[in-house]
N, C-alpha and C. Protein backbone atom coordinates (compact mmCIF):
# COMPACT_ATOMS: atom_id res chain seq x y z
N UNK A 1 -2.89 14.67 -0.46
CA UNK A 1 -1.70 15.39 -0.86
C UNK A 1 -1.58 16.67 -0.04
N UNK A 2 -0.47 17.24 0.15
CA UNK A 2 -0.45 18.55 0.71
C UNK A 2 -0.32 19.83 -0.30
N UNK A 3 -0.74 20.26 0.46
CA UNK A 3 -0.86 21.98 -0.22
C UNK A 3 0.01 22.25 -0.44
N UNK A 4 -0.03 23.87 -1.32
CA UNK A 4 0.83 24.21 -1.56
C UNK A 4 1.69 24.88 -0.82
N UNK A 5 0.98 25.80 0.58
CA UNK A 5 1.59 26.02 1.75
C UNK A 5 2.13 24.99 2.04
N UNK A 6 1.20 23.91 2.52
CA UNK A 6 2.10 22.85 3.49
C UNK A 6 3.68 22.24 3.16
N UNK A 7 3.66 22.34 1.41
CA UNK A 7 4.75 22.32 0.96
C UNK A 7 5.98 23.21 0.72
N UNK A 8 5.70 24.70 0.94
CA UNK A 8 6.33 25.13 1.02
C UNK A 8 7.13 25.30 2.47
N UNK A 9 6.01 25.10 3.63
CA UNK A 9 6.73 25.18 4.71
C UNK A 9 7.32 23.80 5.35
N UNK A 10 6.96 22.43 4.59
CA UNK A 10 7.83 21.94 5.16
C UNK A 10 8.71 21.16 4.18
N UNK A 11 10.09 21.49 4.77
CA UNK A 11 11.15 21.04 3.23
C UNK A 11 11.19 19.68 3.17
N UNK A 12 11.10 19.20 4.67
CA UNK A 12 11.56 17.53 4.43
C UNK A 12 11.11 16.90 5.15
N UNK A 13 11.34 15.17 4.96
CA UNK A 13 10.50 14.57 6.07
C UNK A 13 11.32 14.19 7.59
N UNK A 14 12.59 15.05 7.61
CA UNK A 14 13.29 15.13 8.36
C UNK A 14 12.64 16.13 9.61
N UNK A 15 12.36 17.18 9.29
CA UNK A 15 11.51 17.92 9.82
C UNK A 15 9.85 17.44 10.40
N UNK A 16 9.31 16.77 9.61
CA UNK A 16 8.13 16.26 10.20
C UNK A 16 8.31 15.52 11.07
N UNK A 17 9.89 15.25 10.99
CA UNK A 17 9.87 13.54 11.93
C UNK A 17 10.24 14.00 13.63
N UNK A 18 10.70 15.95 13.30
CA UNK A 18 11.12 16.00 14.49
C UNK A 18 9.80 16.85 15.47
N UNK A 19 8.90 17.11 14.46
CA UNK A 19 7.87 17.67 15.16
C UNK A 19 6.79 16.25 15.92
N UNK A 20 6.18 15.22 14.81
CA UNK A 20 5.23 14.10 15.03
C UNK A 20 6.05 12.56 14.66
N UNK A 21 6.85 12.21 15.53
CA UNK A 21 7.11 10.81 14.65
C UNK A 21 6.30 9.39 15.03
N UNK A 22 5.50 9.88 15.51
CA UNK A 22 4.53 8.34 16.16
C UNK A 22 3.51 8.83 15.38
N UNK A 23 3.09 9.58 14.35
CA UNK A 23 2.38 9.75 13.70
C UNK A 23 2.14 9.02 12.17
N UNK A 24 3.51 8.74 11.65
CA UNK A 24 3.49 8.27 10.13
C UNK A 24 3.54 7.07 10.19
N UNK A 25 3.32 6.34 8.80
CA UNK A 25 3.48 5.33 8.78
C UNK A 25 3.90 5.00 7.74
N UNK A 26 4.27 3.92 7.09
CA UNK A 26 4.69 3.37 5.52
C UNK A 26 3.79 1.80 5.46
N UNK A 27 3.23 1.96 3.87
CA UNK A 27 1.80 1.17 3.98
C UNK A 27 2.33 0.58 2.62
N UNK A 28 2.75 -0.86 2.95
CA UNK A 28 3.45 -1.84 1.48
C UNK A 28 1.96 -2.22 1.31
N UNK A 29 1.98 -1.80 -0.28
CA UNK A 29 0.20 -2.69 -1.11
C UNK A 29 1.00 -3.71 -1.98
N UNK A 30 0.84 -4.90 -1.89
CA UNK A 30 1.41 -5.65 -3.21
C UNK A 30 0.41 -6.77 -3.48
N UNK A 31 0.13 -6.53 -4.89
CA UNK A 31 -0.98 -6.61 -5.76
C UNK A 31 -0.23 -7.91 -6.55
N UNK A 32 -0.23 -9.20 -6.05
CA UNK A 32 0.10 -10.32 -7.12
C UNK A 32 -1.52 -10.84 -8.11
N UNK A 33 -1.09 -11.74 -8.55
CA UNK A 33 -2.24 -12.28 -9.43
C UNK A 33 -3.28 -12.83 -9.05
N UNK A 34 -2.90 -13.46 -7.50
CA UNK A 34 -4.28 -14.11 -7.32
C UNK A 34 -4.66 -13.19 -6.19
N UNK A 35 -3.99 -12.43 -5.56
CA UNK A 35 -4.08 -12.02 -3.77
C UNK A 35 -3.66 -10.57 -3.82
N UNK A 36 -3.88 -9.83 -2.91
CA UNK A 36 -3.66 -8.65 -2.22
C UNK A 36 -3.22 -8.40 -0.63
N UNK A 37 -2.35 -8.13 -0.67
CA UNK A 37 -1.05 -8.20 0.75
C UNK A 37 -1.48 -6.42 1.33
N UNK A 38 -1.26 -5.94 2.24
CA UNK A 38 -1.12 -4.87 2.92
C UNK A 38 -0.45 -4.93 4.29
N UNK A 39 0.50 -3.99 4.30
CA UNK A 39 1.73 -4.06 5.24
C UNK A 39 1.66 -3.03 6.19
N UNK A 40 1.43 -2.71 7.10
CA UNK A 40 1.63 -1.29 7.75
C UNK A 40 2.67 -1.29 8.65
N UNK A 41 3.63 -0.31 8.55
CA UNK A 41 4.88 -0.27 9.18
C UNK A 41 4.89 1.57 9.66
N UNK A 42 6.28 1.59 10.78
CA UNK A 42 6.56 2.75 11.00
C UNK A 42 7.79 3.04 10.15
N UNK A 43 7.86 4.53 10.22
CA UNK A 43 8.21 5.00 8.93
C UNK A 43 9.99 5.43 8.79
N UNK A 44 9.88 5.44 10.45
CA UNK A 44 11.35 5.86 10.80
C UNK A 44 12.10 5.03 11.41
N UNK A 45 11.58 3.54 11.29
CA UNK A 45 12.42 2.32 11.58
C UNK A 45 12.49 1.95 13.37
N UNK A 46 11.18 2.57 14.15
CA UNK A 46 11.22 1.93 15.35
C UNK A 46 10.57 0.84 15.62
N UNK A 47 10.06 0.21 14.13
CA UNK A 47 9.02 -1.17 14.61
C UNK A 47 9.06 -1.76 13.45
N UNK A 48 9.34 -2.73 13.08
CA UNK A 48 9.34 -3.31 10.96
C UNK A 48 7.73 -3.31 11.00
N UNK A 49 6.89 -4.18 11.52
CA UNK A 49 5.58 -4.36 11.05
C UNK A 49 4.83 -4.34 12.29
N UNK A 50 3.65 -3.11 12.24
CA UNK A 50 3.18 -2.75 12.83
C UNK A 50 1.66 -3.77 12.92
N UNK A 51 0.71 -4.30 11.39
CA UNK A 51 0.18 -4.96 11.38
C UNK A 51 -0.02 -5.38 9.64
N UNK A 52 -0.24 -6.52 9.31
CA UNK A 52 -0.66 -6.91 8.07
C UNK A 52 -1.59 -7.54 7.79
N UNK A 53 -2.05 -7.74 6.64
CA UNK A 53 -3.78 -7.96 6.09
C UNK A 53 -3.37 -8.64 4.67
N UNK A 54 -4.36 -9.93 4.30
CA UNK A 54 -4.31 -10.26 2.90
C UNK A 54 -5.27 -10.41 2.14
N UNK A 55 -5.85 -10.80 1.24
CA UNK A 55 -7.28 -10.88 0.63
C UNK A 55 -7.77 -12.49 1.30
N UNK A 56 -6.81 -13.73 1.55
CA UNK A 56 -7.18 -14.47 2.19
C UNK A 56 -7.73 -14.68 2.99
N UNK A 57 -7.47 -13.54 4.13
CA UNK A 57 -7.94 -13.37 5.34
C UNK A 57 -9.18 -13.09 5.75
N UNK A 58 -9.59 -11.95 4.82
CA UNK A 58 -11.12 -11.34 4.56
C UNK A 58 -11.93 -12.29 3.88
N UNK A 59 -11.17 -13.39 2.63
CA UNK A 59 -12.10 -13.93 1.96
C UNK A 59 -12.18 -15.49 3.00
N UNK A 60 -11.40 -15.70 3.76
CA UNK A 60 -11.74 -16.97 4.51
C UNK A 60 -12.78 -16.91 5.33
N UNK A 61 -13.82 -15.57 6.05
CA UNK A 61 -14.39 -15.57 6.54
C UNK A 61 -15.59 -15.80 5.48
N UNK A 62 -15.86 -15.91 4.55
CA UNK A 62 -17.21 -15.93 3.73
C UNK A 62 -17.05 -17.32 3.92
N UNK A 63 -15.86 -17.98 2.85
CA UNK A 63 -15.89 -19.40 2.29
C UNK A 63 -14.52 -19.98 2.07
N UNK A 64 -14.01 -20.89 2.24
CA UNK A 64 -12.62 -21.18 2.21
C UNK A 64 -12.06 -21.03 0.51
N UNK A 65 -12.96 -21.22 -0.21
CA UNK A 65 -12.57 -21.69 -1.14
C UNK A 65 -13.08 -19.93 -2.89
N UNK A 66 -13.48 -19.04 -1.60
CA UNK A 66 -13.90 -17.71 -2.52
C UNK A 66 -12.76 -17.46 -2.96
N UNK A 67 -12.68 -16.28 -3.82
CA UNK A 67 -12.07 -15.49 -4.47
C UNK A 67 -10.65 -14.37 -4.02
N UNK A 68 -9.89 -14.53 -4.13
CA UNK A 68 -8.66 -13.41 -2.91
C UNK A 68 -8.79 -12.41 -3.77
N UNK A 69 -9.00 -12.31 -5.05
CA UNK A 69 -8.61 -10.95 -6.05
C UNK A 69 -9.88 -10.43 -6.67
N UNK A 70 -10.81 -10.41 -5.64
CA UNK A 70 -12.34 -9.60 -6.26
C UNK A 70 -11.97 -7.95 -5.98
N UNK A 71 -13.16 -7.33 -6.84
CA UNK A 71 -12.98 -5.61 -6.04
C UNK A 71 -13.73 -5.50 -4.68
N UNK A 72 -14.35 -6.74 -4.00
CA UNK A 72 -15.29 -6.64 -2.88
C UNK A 72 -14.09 -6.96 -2.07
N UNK A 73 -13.76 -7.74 -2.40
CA UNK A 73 -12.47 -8.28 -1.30
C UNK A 73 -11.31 -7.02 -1.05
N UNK A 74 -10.90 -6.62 -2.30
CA UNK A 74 -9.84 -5.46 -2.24
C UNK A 74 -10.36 -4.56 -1.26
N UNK A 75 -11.91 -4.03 -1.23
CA UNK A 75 -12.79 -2.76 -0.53
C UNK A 75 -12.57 -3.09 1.02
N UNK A 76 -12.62 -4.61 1.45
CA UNK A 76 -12.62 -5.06 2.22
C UNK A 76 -11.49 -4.71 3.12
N UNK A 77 -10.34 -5.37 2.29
CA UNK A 77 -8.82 -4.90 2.99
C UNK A 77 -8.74 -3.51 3.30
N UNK A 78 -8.58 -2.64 1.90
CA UNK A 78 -8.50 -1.45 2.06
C UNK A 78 -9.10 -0.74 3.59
N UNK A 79 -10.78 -0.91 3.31
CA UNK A 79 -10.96 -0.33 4.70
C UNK A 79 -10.82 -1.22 6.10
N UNK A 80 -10.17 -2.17 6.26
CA UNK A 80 -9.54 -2.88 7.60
C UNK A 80 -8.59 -1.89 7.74
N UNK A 81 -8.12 -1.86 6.87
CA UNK A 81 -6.69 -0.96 7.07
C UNK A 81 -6.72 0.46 7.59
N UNK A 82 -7.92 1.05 6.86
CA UNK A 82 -8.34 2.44 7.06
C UNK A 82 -8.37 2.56 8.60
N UNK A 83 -9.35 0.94 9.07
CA UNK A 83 -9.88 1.46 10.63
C UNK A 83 -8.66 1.12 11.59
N UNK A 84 -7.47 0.37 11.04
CA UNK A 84 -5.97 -0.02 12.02
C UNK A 84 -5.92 1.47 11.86
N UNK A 85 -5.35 1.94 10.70
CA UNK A 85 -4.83 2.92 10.99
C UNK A 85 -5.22 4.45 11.69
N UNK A 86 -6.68 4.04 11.65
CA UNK A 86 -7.32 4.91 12.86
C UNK A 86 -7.12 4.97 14.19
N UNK A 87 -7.04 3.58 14.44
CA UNK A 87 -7.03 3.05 15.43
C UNK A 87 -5.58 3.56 16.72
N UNK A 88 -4.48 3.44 15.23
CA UNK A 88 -3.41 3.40 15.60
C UNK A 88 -3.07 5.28 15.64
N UNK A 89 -3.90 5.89 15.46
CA UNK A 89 -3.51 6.92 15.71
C UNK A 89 -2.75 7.70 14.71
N UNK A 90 -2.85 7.34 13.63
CA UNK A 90 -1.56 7.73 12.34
C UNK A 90 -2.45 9.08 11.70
N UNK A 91 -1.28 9.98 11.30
CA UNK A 91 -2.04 10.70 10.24
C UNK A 91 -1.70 10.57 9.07
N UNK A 92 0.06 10.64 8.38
CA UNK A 92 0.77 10.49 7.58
C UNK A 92 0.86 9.69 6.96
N UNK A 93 1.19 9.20 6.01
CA UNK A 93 0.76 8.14 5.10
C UNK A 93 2.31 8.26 3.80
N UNK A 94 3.30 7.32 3.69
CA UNK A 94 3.67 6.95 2.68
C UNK A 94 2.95 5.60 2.22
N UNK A 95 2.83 5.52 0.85
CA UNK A 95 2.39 4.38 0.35
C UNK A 95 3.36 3.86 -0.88
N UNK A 96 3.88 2.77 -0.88
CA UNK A 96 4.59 1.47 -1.77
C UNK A 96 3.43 0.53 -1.93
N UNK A 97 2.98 0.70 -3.42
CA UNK A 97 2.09 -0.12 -4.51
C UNK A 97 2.98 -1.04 -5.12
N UNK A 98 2.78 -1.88 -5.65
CA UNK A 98 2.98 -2.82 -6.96
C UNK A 98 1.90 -3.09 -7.06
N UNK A 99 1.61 -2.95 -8.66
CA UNK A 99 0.05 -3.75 -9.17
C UNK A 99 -0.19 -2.83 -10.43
N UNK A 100 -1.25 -2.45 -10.88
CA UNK A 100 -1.61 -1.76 -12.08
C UNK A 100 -1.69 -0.25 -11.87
N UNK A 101 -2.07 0.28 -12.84
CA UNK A 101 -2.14 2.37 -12.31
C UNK A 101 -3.44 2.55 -12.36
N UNK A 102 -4.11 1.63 -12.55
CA UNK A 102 -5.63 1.98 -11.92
C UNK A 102 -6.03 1.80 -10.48
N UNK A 103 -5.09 0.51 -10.09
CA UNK A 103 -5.19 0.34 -8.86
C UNK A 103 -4.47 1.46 -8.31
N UNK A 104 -3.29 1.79 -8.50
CA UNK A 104 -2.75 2.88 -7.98
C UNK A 104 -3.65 4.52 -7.37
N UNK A 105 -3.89 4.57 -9.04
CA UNK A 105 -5.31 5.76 -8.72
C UNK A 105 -6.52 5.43 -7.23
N UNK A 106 -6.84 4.25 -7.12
CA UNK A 106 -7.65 4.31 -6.52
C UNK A 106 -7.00 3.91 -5.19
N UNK A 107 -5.92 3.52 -4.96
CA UNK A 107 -5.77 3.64 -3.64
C UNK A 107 -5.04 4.90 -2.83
N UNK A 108 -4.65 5.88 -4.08
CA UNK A 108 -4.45 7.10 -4.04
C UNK A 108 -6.05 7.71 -3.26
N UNK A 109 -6.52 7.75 -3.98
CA UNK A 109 -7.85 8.64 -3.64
C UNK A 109 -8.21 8.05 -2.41
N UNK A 110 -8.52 6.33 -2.28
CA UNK A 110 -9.58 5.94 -1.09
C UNK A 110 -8.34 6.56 0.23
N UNK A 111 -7.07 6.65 0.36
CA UNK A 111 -6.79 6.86 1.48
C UNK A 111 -6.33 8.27 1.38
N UNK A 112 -6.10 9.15 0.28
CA UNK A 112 -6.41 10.29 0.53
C UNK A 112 -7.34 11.53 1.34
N UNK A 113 -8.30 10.46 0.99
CA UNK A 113 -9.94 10.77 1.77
C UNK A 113 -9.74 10.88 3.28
N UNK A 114 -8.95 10.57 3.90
CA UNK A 114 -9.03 10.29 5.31
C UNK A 114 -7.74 10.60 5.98
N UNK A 115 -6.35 10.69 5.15
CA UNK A 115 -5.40 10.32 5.87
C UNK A 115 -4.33 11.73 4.68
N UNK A 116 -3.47 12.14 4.88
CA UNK A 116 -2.65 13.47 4.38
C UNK A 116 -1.37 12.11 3.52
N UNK A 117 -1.50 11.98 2.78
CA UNK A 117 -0.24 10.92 1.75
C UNK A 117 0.73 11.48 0.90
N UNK A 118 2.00 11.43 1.67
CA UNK A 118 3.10 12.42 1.81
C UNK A 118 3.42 11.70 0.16
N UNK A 119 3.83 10.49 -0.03
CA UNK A 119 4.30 10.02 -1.27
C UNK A 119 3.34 8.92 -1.66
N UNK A 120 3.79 8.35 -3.04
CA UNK A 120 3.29 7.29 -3.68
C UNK A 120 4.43 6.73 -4.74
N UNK A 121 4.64 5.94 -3.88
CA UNK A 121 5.90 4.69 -4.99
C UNK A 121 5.58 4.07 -5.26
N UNK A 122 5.80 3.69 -6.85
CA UNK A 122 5.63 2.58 -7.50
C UNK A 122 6.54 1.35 -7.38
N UNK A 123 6.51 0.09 -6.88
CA UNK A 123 7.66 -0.42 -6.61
C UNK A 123 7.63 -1.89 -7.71
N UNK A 124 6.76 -1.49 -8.71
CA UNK A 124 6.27 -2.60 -9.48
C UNK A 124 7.73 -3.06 -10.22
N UNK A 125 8.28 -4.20 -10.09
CA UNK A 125 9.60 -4.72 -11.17
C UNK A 125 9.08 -4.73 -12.45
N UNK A 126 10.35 -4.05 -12.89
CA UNK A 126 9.96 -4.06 -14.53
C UNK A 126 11.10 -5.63 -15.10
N UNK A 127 10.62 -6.30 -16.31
CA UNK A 127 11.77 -7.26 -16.67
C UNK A 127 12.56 -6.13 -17.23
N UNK A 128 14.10 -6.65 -17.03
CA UNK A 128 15.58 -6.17 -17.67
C UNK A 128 15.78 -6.40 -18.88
N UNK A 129 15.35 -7.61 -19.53
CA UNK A 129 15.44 -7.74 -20.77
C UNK A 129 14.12 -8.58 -21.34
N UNK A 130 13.23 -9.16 -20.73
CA UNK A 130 12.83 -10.13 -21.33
C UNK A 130 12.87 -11.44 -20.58
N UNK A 131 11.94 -12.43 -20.90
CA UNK A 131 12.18 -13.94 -20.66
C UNK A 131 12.52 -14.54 -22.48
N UNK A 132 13.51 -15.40 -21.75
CA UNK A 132 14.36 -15.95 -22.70
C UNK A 132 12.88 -16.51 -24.00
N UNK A 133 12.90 -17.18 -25.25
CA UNK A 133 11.82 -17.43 -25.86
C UNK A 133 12.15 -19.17 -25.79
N UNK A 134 11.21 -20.00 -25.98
CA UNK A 134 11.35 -21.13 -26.20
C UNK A 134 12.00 -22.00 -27.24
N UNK A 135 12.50 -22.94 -26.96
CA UNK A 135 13.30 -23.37 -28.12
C UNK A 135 12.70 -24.06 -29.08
N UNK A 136 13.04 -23.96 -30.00
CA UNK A 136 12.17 -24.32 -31.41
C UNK A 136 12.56 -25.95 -31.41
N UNK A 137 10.83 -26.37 -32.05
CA UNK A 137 10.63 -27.92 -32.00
C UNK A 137 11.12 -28.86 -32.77
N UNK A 138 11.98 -29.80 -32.90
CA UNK A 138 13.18 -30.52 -33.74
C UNK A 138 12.12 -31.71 -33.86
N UNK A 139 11.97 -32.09 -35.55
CA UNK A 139 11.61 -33.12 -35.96
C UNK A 139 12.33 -34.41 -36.50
């Protein structure tokens, strides 16, 4: 997160974009039931996908048939990602989650640790009303 200086001196991300823009990035996490997706993109629309990662990917190298939604596997992605985005030279960090707020918390912190994370969106769908209920059984 940034300081409280850093926030006061900079108002927007309009401004960051005109000082470093090969610097940020926007990092889609989406957390389904069986798998874990990670997206890394630029932030100001000069590239859609820069590189992506799934729990498949990491878990196909053990065994075809392991687990996509362990916390070993998640640790796994997470830091692939850590070392792209080293790699790639980024400092900035927006992040778009879907998944739980524990997961949230912790992918708050693990890339906090390393990288300055301007925001954190939740992009989890909520239902509008409900799924309809089943229809009752006629004897």
């Amino acid at each position: 997160m940034l300081t409280k200086k850093q926030q006061f001196s900079i108002n927007s991300l309009k401004q960051l974009k005109d000082l470093q823009p090969s610097q940020f990035c926007l990092i889609h996490v989406n957390k389904t039931k069986n798998n874990l997706h990670c997206v890394i993109s630029t932030l100001f629309g000069q590239k859609k996908t820069l590189w992506s990662i799934s729990g498949g990917r990491m878990s196909g190298s053990v065994s075809s048939n392991s687990r996509r939604k362990t916390r070993y596997t998640q640790r796994m992605v997470y830091n692939a990602v850590i070392e792209k985005i080293f790699g790639l030279g980024l400092k900035y960090l927006v992040l778009h989650c879907k998944g739980t707020i524990s997961s949230k918390r912790f992918i708050l912190n693990l890339f906090n640790q390393h990288f300055t994370v301007l925001l954190l969106k939740d992009c989890t769908s909520v239902a509008h009303n409900g799924t309809k209920p089943p229809a009752k059984r006629r004897l």
